[in-house]
N, C-alpha and C. Protein backbone atom coordinates (compact mmCIF):
# COMPACT_ATOMS: atom_id res chain seq x y z
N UNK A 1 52.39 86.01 171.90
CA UNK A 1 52.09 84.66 172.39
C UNK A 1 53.38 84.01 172.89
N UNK A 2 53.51 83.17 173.90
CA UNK A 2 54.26 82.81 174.52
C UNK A 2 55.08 81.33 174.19
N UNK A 3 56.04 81.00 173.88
CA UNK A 3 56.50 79.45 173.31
C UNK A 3 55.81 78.86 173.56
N UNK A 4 55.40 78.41 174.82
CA UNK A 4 54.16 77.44 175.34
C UNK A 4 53.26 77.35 174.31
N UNK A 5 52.31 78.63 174.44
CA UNK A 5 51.04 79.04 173.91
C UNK A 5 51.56 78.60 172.84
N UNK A 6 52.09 78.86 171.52
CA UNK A 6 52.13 78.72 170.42
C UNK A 6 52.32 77.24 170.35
N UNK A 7 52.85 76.45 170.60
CA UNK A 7 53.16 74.95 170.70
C UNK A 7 51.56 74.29 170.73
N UNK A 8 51.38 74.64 172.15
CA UNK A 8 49.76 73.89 172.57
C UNK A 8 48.93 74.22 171.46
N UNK A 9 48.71 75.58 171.20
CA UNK A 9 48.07 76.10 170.11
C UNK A 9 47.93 74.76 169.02
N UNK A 10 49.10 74.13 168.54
CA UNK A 10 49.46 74.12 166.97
C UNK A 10 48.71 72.20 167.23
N UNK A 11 49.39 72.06 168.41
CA UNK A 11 48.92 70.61 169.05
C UNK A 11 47.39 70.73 169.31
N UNK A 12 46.67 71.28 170.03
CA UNK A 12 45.22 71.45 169.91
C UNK A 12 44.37 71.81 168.75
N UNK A 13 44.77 72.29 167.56
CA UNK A 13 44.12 72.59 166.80
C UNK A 13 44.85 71.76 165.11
N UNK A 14 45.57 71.02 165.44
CA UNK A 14 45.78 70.23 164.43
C UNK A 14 46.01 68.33 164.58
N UNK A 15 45.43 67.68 164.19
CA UNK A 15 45.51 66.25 164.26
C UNK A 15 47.51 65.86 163.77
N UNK A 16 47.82 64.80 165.03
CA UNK A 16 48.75 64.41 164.92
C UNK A 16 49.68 64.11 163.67
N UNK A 17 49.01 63.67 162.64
CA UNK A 17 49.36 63.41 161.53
C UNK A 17 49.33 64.29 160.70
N UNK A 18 49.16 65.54 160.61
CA UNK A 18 48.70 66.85 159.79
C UNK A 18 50.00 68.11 160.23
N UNK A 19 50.62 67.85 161.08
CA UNK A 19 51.48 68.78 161.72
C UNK A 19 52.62 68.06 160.84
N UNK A 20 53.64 69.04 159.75
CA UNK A 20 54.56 69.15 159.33
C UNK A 20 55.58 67.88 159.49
N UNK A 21 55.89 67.94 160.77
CA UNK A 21 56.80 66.75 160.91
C UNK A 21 56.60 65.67 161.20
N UNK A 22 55.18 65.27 160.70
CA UNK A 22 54.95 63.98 161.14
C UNK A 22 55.74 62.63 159.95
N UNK A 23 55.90 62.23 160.67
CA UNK A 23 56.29 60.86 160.55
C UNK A 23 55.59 59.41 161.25
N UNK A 24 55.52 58.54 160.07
CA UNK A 24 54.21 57.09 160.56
C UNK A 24 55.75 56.41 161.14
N UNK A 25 56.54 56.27 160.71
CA UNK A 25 57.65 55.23 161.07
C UNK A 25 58.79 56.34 161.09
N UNK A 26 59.84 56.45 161.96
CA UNK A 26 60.79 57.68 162.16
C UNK A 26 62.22 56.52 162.19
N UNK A 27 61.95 56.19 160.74
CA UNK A 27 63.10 55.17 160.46
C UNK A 27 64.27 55.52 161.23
N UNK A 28 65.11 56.47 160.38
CA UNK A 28 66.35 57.18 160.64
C UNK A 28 66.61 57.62 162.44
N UNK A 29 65.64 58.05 163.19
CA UNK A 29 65.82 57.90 164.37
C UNK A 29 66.14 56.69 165.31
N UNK A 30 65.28 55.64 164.55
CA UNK A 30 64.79 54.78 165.30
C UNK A 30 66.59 54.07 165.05
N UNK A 31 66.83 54.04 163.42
CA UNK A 31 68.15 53.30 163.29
C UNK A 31 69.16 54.03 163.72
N UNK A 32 69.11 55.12 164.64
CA UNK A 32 70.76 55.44 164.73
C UNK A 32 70.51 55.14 166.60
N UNK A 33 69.39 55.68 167.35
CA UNK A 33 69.24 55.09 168.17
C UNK A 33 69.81 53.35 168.80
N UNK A 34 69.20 53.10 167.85
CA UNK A 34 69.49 51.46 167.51
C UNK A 34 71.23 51.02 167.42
N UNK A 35 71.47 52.18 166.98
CA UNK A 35 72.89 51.74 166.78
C UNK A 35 73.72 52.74 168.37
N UNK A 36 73.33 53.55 168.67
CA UNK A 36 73.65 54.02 170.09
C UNK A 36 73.53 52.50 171.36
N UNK A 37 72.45 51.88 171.48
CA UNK A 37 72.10 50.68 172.38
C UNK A 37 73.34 49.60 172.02
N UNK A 38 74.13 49.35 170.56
CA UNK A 38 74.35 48.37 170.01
C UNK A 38 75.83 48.82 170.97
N UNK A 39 75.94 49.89 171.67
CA UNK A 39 77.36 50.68 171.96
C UNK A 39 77.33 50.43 173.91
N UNK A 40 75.60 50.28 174.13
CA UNK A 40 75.08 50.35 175.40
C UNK A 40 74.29 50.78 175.77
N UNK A 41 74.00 51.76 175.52
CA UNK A 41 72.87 52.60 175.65
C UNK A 41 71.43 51.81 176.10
N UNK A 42 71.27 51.95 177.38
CA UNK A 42 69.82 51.67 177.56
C UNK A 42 68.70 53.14 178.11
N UNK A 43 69.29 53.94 177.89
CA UNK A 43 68.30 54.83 178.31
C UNK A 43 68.01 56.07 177.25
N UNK A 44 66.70 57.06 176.87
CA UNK A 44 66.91 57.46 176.27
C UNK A 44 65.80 58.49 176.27
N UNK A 45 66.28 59.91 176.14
CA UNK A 45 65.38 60.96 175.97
C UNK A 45 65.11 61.91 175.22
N UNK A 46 63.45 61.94 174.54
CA UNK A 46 63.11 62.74 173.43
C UNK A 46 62.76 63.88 173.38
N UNK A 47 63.71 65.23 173.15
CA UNK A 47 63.40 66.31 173.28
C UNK A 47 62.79 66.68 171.81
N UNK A 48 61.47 67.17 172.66
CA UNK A 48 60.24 67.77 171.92
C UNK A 48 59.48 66.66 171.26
N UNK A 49 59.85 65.69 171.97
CA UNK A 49 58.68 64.42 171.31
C UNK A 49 57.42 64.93 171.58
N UNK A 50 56.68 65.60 171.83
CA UNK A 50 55.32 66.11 171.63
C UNK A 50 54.46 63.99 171.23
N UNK A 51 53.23 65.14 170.14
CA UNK A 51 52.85 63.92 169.90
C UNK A 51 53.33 62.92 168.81
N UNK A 52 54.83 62.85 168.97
CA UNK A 52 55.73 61.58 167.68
C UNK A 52 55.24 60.00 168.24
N UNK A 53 55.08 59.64 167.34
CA UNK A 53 55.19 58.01 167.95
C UNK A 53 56.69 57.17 167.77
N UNK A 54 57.47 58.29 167.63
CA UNK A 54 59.14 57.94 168.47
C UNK A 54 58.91 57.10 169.54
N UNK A 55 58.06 57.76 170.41
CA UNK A 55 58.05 56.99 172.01
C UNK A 55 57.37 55.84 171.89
N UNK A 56 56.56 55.19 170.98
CA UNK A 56 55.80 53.73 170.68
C UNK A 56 56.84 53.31 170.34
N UNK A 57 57.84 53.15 169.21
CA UNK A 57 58.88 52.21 169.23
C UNK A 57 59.97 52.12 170.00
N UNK A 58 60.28 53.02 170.71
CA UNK A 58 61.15 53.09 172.17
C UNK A 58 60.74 51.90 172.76
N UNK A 59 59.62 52.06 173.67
CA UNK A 59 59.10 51.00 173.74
C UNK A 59 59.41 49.64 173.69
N UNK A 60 59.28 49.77 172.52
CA UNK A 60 59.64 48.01 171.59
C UNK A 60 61.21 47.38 172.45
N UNK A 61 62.13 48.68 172.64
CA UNK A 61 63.42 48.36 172.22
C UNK A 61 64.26 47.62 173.74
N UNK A 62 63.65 47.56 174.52
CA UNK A 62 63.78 47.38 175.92
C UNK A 62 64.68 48.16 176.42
N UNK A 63 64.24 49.00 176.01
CA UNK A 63 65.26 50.05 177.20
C UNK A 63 65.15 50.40 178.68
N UNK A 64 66.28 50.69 179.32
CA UNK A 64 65.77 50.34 181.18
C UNK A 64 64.56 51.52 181.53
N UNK A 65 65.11 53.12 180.39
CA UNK A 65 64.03 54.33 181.03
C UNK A 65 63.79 55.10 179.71
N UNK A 66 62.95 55.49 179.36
CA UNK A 66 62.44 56.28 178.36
C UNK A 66 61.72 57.35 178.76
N UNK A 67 62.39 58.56 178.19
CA UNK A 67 61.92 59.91 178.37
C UNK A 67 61.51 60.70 177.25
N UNK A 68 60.34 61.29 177.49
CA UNK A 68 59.93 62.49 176.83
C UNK A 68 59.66 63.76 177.10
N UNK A 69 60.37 64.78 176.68
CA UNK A 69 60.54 65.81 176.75
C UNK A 69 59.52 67.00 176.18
N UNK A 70 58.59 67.73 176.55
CA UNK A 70 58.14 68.91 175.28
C UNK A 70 57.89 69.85 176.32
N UNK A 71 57.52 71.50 175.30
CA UNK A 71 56.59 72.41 175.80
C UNK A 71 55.61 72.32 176.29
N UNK A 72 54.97 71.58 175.00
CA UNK A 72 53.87 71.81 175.10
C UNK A 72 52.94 70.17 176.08
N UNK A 73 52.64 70.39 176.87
CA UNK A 73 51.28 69.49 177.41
C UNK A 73 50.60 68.76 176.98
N UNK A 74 49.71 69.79 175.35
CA UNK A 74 48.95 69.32 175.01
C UNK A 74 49.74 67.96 174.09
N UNK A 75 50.96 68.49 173.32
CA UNK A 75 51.38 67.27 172.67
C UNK A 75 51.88 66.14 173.56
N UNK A 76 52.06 66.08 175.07
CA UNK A 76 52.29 65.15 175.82
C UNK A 76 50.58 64.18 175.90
N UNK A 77 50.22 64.87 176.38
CA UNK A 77 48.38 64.19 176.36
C UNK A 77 48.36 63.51 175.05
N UNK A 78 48.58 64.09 173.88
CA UNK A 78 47.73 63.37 172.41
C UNK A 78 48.97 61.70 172.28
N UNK A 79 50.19 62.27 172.96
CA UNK A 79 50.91 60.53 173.26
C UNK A 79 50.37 60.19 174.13
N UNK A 80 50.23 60.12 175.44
CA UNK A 80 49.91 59.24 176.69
C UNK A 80 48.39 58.76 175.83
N UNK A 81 47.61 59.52 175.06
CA UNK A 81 46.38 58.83 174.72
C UNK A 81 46.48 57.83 173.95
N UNK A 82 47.60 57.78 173.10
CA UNK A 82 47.58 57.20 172.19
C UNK A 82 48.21 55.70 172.70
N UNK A 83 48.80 55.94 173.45
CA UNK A 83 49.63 54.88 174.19
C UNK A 83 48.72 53.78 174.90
N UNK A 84 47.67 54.37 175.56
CA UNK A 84 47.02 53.77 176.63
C UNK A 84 47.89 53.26 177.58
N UNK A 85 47.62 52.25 178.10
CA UNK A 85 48.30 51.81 179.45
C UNK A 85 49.60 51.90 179.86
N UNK A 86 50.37 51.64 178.17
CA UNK A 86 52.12 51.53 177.57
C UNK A 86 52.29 53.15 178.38
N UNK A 87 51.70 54.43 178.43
CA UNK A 87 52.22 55.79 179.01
C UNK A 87 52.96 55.73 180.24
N UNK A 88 52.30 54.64 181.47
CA UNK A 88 52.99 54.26 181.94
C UNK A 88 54.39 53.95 182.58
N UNK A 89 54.65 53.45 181.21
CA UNK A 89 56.22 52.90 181.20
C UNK A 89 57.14 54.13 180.69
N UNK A 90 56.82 55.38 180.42
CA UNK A 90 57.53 56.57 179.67
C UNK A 90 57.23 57.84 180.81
N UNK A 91 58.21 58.42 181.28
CA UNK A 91 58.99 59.64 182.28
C UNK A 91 58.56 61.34 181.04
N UNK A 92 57.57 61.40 181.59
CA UNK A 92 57.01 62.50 180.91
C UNK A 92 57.59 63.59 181.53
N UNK A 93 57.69 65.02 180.71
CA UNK A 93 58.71 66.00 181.53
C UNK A 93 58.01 66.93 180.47
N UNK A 94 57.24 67.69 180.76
CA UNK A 94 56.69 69.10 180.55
C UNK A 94 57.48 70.41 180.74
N UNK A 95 58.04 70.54 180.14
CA UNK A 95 59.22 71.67 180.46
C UNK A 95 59.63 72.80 178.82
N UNK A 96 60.73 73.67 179.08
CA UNK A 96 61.31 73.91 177.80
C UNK A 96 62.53 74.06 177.95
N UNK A 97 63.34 73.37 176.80
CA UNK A 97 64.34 72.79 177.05
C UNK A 97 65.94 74.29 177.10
N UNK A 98 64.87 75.61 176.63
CA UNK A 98 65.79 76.26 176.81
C UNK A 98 65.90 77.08 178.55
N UNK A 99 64.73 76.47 178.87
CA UNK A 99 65.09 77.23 181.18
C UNK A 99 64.83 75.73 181.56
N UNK A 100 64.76 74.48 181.68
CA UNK A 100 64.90 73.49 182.42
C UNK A 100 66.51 73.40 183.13
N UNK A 101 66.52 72.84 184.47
CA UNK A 101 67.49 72.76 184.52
C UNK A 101 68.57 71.26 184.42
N UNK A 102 67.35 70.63 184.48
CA UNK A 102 67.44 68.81 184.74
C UNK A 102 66.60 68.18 184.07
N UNK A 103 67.12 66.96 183.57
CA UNK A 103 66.22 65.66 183.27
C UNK A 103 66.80 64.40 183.89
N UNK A 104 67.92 64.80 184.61
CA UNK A 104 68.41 63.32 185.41
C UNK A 104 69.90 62.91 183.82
N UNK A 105 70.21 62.04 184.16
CA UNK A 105 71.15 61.11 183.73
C UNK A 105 70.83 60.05 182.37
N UNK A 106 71.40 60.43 181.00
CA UNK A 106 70.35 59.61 180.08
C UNK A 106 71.33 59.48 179.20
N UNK A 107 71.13 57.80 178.57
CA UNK A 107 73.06 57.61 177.53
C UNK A 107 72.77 58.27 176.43
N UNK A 108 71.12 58.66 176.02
CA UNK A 108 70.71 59.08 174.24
C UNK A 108 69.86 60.20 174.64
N UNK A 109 70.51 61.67 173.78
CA UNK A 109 70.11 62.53 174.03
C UNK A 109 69.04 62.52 172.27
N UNK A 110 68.07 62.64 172.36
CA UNK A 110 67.68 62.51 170.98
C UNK A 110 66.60 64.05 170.22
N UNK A 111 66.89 64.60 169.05
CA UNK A 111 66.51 65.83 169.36
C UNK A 111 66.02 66.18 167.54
N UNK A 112 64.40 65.56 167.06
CA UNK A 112 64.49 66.09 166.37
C UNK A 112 63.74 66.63 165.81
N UNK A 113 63.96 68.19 165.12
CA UNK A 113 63.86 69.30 165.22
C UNK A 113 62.96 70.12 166.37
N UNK A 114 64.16 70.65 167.41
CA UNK A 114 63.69 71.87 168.07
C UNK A 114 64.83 72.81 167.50
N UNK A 115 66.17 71.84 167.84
CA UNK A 115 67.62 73.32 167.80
C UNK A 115 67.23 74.21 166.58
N UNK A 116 66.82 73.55 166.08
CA UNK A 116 66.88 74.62 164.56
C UNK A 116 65.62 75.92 164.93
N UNK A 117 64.72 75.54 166.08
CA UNK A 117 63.78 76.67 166.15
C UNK A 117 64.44 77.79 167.56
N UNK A 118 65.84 77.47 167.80
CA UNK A 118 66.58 78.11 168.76
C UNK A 118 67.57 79.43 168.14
N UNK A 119 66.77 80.38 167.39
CA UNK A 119 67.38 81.23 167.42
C UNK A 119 68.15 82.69 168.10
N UNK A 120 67.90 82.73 169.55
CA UNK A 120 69.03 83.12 170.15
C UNK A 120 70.18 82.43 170.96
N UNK A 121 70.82 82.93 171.20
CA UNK A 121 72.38 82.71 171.31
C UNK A 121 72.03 81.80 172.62
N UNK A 122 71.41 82.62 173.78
CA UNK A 122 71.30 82.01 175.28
C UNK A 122 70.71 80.61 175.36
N UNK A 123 69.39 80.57 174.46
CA UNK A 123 68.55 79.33 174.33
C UNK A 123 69.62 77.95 174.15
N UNK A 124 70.34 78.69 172.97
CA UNK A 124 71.40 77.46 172.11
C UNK A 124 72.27 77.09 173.53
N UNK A 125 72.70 78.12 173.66
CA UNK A 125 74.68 77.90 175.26
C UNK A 125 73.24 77.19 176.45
N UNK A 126 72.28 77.37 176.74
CA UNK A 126 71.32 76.48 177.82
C UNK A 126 71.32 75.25 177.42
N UNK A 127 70.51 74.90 176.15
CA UNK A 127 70.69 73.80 175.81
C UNK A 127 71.42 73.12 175.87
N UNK A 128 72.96 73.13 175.18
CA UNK A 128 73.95 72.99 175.24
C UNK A 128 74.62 72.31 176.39
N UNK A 129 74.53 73.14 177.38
CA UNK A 129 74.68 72.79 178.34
C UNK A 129 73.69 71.69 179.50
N UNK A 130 72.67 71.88 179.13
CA UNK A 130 71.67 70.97 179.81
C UNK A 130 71.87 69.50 179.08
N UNK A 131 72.70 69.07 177.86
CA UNK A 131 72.58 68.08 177.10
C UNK A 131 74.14 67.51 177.42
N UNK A 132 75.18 68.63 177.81
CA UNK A 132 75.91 68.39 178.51
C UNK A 132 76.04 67.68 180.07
N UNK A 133 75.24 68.26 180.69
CA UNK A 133 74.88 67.43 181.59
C UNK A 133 73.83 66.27 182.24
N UNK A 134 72.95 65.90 181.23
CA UNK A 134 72.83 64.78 180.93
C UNK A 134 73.18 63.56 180.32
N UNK A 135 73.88 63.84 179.43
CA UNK A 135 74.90 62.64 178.95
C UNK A 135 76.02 62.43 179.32
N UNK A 136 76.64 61.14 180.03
CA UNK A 136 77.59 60.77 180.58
C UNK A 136 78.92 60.63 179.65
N UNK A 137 79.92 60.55 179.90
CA UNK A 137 80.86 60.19 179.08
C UNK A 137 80.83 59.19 178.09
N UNK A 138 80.78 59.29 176.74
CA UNK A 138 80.22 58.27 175.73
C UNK A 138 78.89 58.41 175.24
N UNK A 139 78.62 59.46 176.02
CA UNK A 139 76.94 59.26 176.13
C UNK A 139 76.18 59.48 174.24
N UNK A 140 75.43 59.77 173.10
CA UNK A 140 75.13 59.92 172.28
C UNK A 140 74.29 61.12 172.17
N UNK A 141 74.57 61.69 171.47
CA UNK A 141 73.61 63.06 171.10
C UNK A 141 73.07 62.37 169.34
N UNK A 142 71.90 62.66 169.23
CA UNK A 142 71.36 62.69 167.81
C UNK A 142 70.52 64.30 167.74
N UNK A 143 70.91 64.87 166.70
CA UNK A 143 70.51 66.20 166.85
C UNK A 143 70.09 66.08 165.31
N UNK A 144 68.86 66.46 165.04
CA UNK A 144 68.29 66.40 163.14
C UNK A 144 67.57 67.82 163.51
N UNK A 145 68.41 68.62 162.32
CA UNK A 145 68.25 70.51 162.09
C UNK A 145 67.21 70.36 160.63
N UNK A 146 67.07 71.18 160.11
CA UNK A 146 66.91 71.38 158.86
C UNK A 146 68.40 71.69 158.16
N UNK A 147 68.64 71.46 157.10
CA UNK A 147 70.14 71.51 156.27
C UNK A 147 70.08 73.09 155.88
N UNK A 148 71.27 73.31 155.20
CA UNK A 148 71.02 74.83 154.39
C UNK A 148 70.29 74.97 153.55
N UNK A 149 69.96 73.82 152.58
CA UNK A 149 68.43 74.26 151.92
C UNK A 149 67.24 73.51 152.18
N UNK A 150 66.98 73.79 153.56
CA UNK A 150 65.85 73.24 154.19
C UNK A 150 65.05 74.94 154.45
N UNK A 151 63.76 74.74 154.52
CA UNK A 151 62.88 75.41 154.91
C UNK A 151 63.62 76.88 155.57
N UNK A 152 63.44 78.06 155.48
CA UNK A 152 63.76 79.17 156.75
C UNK A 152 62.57 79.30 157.73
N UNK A 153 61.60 78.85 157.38
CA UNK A 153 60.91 79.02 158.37
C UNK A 153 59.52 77.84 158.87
N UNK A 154 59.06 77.22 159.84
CA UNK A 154 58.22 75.86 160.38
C UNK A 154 57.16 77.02 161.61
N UNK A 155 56.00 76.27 161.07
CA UNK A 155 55.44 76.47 161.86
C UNK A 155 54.78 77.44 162.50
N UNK A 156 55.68 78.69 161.39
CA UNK A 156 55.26 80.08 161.39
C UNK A 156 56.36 80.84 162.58
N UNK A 157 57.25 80.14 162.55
CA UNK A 157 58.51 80.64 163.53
C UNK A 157 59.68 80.59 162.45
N UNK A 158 60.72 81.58 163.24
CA UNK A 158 61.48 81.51 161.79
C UNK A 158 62.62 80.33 162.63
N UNK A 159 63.81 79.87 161.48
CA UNK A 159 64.66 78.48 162.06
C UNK A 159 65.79 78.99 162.05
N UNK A 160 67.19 78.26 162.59
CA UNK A 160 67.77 78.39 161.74
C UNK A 160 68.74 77.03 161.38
N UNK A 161 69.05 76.78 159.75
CA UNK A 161 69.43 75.73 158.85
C UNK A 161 70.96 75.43 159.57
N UNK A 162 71.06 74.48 159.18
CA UNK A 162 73.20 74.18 159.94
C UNK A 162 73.46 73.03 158.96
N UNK A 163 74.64 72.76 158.02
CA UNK A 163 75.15 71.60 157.86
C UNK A 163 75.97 71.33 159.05
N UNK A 164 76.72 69.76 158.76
CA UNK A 164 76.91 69.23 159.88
C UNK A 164 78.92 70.00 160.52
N UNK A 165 79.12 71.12 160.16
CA UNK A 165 80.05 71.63 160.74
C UNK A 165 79.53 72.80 161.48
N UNK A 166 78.79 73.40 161.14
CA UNK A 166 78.04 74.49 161.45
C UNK A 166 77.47 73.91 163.34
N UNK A 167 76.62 72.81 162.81
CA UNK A 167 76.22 71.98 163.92
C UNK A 167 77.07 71.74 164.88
N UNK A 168 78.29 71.10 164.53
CA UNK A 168 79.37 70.86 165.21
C UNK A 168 79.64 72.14 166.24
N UNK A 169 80.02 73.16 165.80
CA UNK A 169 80.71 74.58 166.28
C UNK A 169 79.63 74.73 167.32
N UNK A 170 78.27 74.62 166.85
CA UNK A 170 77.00 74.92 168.52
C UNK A 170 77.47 73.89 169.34
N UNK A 171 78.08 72.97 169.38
CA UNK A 171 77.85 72.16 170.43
C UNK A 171 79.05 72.15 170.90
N UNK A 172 79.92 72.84 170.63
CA UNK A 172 81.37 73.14 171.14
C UNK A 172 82.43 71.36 171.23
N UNK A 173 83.15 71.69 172.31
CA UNK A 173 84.32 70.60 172.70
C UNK A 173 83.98 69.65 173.51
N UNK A 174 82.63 69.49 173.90
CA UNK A 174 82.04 68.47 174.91
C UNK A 174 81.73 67.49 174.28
N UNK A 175 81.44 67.51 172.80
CA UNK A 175 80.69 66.52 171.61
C UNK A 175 81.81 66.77 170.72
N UNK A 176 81.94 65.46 170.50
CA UNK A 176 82.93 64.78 169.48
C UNK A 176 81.80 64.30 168.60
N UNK A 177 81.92 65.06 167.31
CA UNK A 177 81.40 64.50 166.11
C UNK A 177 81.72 63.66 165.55
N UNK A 178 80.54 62.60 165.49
CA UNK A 178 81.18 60.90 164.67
C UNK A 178 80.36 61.03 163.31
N UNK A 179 79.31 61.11 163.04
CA UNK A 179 78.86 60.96 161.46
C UNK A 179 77.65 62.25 161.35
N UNK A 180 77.31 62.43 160.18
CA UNK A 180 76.36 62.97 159.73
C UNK A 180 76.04 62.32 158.32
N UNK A 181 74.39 62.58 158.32
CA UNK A 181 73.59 62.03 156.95
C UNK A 181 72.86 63.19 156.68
N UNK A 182 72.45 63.01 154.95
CA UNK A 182 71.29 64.37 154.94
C UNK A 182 69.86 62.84 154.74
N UNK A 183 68.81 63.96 154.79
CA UNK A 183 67.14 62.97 155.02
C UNK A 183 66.88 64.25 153.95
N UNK A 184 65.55 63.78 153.70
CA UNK A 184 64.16 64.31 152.56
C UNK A 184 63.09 63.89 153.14
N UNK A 185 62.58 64.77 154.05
CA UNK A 185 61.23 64.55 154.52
C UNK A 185 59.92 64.91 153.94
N UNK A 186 59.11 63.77 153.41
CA UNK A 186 57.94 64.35 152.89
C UNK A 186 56.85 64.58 153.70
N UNK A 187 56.45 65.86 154.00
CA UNK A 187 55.70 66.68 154.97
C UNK A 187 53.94 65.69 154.26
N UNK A 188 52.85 65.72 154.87
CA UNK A 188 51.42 65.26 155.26
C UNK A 188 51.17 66.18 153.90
N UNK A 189 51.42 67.74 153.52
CA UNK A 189 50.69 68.46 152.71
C UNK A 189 51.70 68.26 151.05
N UNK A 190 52.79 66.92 151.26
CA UNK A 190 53.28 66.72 149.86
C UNK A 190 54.45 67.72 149.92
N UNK A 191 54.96 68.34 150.44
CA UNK A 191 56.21 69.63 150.07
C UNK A 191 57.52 68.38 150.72
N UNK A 192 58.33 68.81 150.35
CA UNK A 192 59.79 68.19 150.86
C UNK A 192 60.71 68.88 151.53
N UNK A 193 60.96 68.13 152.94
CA UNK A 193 62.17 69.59 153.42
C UNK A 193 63.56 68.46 153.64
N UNK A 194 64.29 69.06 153.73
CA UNK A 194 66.11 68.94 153.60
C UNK A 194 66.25 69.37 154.73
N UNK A 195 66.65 68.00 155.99
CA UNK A 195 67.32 68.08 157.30
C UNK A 195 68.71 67.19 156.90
N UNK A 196 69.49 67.30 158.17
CA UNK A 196 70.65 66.68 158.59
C UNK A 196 70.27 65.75 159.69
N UNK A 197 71.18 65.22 160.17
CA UNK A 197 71.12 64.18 161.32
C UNK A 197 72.63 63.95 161.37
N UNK A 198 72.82 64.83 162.64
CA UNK A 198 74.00 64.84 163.04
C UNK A 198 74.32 63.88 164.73
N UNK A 199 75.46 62.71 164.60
CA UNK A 199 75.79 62.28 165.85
C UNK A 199 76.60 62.40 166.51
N UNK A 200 76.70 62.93 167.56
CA UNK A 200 77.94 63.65 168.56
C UNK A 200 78.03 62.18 169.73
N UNK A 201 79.36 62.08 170.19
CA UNK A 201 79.89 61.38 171.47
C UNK A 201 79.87 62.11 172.41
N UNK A 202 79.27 62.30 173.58
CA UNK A 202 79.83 63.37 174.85
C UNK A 202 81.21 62.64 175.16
N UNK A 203 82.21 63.76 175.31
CA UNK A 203 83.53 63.70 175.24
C UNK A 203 83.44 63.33 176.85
């Protein structure tokens, strides 16, 4: 089965709120975001926002452009539905973020959890580079992995875990690392997983 396929798959056959990483309020995003805008930042794009309601409080925040990023389609549809008219106002981009070559120009690169489902080398140096060239000088990366004792495997794909030096070293000399936090996410089925949330400066 094909990245696509497996994505749409997991989005068509499971309700928004039942898929692992859901989150009702995506505090910790929403506050470091928040603190990216407080720097300048008015623009901002969600790789693999599928169906998060990340992009409903974007929204809120008046930002000049808001982007969302996924594989999969189907998790683009279960937001624009949910949104109603508000879809509108959000730059939908159906793609995968390891062969895209563009998303345009954006101050907040925001990302959380795909890297950790990027286990070859090429996917990671694409990425990398595509996040490189969307963020301008100053620009903000928020990248949330699973930690080292987070989960080895989501979704029925295997991951892989990074504390925040580990993290650092993927993203090379273009990102200047400013902070990292650890989170405790309590998953819809009650289990707990152990991510990071790591914030890089594009140098």
């Amino acid at each position: 089965m094909s990245r696509r396929a497996h994505w749409d798959e997991i989005y068509e056959t499971r309700a928004a709120d039942e898929v692992s990483w859901y989150e009702a309020v995506p505090a910790t995003s929403l506050r470091l975001i928040s603190e990216a805008m407080k720097d300048g930042a008015e623009s901002v794009i969600d790789i693999g926002g599928g169906a998060s309601s990340l992009v409903d409080h974007l929204l809120d925040l008046g930002l000049r452009r808001v982007a969302v990023l996924d594989i999969s389609e189907a998790g683009l549809v279960e937001s624009k539905r949910r949104l109603g008219e508000r879809a509108h106002d959000v730059e939908w981009i159906v793609g995968d973020v390891t062969m895209i070559e563009s998303v345009g120009s954006l101050d907040v690169w925001h990302d959380r959890a795909v890297f950790h489902f990027l286990t070859a080398e090429a996917d990671r140096r694409h990425y990398v580079g595509i996040a490189e060239r969307t963020l301008p000088s100053g620009g903000t990366a928020i990248i949330a992995t699973f930690a080292p004792d987070g989960p080895e495997r989501c979704s029925g794909l295997d991951v892989r875990r990074y504390d925040f030096g580990q993290l650092a070293d993927q993203f090379g000399a273009s990102f200047e690392f400013i902070d990292g936090e650890r989170h405790l996410h309590d998953t819809p089925s009650g289990a707990t997983q152990s991510f990071q949330y790591s914030t890089f400066k594009r140098s």
